[in-house]
C-alpha atoms as a PDB file:
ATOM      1  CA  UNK A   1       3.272  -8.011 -12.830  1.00  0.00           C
ATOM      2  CA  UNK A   2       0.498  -5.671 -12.905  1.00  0.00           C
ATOM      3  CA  UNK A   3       1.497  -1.946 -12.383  1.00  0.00           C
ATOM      4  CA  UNK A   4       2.022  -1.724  -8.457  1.00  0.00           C
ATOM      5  CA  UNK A   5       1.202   1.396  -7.075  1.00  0.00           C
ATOM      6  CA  UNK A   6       2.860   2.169  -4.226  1.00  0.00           C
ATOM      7  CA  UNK A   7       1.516   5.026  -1.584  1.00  0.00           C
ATOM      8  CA  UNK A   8       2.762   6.512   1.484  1.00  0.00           C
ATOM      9  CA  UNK A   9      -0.009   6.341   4.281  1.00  0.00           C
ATOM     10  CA  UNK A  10      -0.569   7.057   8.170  1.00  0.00           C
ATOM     11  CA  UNK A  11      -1.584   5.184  10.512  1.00  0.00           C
ATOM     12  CA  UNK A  12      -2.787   6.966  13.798  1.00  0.00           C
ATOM     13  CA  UNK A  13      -0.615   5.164  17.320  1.00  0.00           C
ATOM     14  CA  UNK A  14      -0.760   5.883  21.221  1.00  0.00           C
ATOM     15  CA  UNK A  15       1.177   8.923  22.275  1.00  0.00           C
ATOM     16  CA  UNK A  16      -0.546  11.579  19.639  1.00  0.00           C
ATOM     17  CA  UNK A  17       1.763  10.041  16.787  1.00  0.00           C
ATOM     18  CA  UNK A  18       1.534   8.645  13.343  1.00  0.00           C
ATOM     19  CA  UNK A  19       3.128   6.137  12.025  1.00  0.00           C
ATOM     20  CA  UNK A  20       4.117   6.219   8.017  1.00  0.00           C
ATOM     21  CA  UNK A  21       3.913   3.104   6.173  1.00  0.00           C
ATOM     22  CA  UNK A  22       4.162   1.898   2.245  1.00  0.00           C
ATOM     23  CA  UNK A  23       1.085   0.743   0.854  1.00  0.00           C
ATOM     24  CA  UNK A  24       1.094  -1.555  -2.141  1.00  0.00           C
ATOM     25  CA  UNK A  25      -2.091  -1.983  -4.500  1.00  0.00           C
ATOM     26  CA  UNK A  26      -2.212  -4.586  -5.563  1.00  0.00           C
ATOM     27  CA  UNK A  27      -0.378  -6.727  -2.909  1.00  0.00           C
ATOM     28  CA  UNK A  28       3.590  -8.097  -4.124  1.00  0.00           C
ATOM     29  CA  UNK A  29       4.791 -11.519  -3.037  1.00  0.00           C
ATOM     30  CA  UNK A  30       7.460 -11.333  -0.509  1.00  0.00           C
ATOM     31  CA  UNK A  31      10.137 -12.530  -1.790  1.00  0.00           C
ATOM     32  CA  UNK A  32      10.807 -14.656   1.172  1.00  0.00           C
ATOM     33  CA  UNK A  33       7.703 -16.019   2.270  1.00  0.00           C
ATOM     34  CA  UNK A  34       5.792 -15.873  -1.150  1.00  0.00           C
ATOM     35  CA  UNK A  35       2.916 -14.582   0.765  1.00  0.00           C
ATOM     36  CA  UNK A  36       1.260 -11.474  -0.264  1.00  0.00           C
ATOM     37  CA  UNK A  37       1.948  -8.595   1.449  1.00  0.00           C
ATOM     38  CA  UNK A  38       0.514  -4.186   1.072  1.00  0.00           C
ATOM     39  CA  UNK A  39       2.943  -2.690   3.969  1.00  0.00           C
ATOM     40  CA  UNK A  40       6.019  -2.007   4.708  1.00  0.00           C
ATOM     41  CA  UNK A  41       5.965  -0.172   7.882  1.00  0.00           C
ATOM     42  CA  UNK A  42       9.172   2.479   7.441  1.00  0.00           C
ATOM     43  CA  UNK A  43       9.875   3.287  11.170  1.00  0.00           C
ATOM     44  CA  UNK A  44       9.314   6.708  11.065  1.00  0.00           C
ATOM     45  CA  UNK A  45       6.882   8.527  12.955  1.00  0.00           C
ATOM     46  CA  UNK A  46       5.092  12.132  13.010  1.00  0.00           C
ATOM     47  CA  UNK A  47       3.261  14.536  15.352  1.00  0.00           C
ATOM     48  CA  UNK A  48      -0.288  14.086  15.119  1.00  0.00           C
ATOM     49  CA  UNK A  49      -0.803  17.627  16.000  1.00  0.00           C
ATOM     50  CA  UNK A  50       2.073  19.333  16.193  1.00  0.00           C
ATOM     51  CA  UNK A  51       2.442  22.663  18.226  1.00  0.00           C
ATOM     52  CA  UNK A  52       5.326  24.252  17.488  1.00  0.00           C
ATOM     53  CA  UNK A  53       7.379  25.188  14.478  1.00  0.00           C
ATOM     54  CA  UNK A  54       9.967  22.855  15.583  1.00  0.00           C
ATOM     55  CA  UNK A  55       7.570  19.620  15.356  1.00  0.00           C
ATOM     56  CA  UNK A  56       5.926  21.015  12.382  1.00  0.00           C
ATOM     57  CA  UNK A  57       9.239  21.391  10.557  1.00  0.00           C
ATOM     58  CA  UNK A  58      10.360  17.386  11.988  1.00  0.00           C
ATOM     59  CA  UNK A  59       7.050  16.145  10.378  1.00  0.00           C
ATOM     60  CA  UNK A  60       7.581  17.726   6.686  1.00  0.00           C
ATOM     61  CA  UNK A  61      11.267  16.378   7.130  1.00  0.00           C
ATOM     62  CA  UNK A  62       9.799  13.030   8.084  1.00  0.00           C
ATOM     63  CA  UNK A  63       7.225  13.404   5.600  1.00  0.00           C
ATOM     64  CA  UNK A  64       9.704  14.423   2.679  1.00  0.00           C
ATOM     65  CA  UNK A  65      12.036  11.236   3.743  1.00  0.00           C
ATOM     66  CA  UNK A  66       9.087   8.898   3.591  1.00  0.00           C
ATOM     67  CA  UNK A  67       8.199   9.872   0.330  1.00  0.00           C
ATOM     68  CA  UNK A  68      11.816   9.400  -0.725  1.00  0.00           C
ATOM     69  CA  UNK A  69      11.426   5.977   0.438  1.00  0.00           C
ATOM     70  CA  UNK A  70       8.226   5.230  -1.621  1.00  0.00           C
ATOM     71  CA  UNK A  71       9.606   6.912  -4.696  1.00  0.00           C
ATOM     72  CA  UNK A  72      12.798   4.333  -4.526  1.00  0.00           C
ATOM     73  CA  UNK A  73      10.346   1.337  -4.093  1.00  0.00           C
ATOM     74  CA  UNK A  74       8.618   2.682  -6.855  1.00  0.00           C
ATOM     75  CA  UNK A  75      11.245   2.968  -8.927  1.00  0.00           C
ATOM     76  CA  UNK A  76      12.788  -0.906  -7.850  1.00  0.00           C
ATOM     77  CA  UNK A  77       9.173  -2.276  -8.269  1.00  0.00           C
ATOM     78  CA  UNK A  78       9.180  -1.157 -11.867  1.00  0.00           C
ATOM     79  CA  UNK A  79      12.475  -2.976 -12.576  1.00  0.00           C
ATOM     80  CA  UNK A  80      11.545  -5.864 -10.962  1.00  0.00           C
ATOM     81  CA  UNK A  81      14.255  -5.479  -8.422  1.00  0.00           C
ATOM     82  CA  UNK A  82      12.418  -6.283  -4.555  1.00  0.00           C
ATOM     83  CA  UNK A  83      15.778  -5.567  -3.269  1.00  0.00           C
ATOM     84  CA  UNK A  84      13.801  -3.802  -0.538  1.00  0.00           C
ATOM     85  CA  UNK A  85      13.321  -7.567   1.008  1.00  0.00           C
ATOM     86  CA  UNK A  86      16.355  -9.056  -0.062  1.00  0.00           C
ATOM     87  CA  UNK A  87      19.284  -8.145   2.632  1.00  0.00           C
ATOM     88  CA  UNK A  88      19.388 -11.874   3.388  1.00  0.00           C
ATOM     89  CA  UNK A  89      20.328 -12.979  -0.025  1.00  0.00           C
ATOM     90  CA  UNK A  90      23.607 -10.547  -0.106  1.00  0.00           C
ATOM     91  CA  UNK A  91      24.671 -12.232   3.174  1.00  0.00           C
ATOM     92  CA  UNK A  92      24.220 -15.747   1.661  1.00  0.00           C
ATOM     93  CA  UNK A  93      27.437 -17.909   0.869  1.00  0.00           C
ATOM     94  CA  UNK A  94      28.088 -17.812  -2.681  1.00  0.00           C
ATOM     95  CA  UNK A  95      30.656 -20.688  -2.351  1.00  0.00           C
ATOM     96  CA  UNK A  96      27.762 -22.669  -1.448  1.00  0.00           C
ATOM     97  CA  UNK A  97      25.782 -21.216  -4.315  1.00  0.00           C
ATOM     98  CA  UNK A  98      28.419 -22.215  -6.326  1.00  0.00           C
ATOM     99  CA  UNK A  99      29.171 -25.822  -5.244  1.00  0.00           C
ATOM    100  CA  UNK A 100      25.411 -26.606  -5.438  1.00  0.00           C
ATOM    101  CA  UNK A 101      26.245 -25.114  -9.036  1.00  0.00           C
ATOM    102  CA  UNK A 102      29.164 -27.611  -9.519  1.00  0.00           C
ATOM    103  CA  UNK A 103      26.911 -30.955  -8.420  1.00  0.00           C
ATOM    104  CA  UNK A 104      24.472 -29.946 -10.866  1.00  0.00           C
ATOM    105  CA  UNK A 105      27.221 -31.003 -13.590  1.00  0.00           C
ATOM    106  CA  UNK A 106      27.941 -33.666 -14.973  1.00  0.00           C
ATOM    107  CA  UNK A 107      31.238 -35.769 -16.651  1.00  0.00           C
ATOM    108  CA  UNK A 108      34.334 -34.574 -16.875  1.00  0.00           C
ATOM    109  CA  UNK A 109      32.592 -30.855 -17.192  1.00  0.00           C
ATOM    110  CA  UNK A 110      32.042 -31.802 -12.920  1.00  0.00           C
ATOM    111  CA  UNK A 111      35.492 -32.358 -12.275  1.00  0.00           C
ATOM    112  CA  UNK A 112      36.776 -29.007 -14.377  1.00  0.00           C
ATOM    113  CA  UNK A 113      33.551 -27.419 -11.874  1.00  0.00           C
ATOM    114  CA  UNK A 114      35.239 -28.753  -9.002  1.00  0.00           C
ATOM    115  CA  UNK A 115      38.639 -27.883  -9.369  1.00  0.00           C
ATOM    116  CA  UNK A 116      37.653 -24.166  -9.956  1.00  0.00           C
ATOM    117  CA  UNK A 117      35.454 -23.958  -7.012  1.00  0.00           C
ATOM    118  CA  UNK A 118      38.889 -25.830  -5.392  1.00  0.00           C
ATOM    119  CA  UNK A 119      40.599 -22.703  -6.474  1.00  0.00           C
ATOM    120  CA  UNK A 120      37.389 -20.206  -5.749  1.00  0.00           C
ATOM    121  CA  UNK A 121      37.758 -22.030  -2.108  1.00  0.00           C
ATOM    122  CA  UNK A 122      41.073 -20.961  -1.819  1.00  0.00           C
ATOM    123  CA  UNK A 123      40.858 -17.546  -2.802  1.00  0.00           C
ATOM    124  CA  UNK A 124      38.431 -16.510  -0.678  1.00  0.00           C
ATOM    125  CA  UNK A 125      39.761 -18.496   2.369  1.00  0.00           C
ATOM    126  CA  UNK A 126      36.499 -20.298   2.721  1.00  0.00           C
ATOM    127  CA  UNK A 127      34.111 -17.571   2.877  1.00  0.00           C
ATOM    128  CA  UNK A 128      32.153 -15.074   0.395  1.00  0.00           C
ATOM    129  CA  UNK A 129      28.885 -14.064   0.702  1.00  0.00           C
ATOM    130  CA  UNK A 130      27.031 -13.271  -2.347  1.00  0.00           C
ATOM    131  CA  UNK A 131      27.867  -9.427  -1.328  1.00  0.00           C
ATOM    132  CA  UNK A 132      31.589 -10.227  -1.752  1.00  0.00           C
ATOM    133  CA  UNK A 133      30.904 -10.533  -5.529  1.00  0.00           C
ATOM    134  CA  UNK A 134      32.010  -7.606  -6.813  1.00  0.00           C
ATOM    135  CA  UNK A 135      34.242  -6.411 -10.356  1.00  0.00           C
ATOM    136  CA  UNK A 136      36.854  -6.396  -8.087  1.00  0.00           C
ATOM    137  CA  UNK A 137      36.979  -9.439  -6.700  1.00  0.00           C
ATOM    138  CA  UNK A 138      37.016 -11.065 -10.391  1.00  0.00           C
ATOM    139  CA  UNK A 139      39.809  -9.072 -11.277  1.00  0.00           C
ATOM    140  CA  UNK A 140      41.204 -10.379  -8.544  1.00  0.00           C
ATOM    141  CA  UNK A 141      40.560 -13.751  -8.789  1.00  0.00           C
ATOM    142  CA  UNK A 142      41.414 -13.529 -12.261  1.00  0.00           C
ATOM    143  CA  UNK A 143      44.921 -12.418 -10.746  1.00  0.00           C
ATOM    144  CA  UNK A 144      45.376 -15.239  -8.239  1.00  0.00           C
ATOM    145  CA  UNK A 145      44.576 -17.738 -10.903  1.00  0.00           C
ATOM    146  CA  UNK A 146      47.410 -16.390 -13.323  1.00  0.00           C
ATOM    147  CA  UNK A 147      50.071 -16.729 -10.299  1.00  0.00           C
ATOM    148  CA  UNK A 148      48.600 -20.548  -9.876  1.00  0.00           C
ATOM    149  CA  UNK A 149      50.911 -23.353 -11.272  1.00  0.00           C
ATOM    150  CA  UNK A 150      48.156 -24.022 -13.802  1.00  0.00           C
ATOM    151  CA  UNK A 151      48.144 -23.741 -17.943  1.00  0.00           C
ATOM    152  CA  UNK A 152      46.531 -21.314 -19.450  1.00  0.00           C
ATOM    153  CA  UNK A 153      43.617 -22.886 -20.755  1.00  0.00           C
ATOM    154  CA  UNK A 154      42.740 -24.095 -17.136  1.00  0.00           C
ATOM    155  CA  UNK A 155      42.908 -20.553 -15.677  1.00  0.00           C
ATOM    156  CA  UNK A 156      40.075 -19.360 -18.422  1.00  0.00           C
ATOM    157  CA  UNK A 157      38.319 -22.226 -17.900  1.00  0.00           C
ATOM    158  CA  UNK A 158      37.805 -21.722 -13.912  1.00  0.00           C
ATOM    159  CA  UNK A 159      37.504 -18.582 -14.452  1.00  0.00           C
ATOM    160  CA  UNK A 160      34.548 -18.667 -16.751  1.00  0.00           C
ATOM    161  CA  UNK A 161      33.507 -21.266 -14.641  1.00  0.00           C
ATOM    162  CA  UNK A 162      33.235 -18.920 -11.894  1.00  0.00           C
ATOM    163  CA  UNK A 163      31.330 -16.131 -14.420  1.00  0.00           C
ATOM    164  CA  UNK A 164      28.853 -18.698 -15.535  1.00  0.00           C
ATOM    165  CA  UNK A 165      27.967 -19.607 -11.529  1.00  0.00           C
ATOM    166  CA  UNK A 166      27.296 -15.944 -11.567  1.00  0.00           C
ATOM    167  CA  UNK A 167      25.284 -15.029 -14.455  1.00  0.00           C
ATOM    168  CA  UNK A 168      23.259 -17.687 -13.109  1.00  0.00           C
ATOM    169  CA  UNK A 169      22.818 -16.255  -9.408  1.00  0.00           C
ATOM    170  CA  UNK A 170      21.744 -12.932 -11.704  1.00  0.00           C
ATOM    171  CA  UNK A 171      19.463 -14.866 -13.351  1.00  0.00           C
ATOM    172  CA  UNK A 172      17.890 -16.381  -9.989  1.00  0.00           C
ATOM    173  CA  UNK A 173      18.348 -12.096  -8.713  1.00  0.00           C
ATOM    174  CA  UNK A 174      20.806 -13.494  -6.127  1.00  0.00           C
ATOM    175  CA  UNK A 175      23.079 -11.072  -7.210  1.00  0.00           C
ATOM    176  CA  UNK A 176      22.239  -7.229  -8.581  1.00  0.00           C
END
């Protein structure tokens, strides 16, 4: 992607107030759409003329936290991280992530994919959300696997199962 400027602008509403927005030049894709998009409209809002010291010291607060804002976009644009969008994806189910990861197998490598997400299922009682997936929740699935009736060799084989599912969502930037 071309360098994406990103710019914190005004835009004049009823009631003598300003509203600050994100500009981006030139446009991004929205991640969920795949339109392209220049605003992002923060919510915040400013005096146009402001009368006393109290509304003048609110606006270069308001200012100071929308140009925190635009600095951080900046900053993820650059990495290539639109995380900015992207709320929905940490609320998606990763255990249907990862059976949609197990049907793409084949063989008997299927039926080893199947019996760890049996196990993933398990764990997690039926739900995780891609948010769930944290260092500590492989430690601790590496945990519940070890106190599983299972051989050795099956426990590292879920398991990296389970880590291959991930790098994968990484890949895809379902996960950070």
């Amino acid at each position: 992607m071309n360098a994406v400027k990103v710019k914190l602008r005004e835009k004049k509403i009823s009631g003598g107030r300003k509203s600050l927005y994100l500009d981006f030049y030139p446009a991004i894709k929205h991640p969920e759409t795949g339109k392209d998009t220049r605003r992002e409209f923060l919510g915040l809002y400013i005096m146009e003329r402001p009368k006393t010291e109290v509304d003048k010291q609110t606006n270069k607060e308001t200012k100071a936290l929308g140009e925190s804002i635009r600095a951080k976009r900046q900053l993820e644009i650059q990495a290539g991280n639109f995380g900015f969008f992207e709320q929905n994806k940490k609320e998606a189910d990763f255990l249907e992530y990862f059976e949609r990861c197990c049907n793409k197998r084949h063989g008997s490598n299927q039926s080893n994919w199947k019996s760890a997400y049996k196990y993933l299922y398990e764990f997690t009682e039926g739900s995780c959300k891609m948010s769930d997936v944290t260092d500590t929740f492989l430690d601790e699935f590496k945990e519940f696997l070890s106190v599983q009736d299972l051989a050795v060799n099956s426990c590292v084989s879920y398991f990296n199962k389970l880590r291959s599912a991930i790098k994968e969502a990484f890949a895809q930037r379902l996960l950070a």
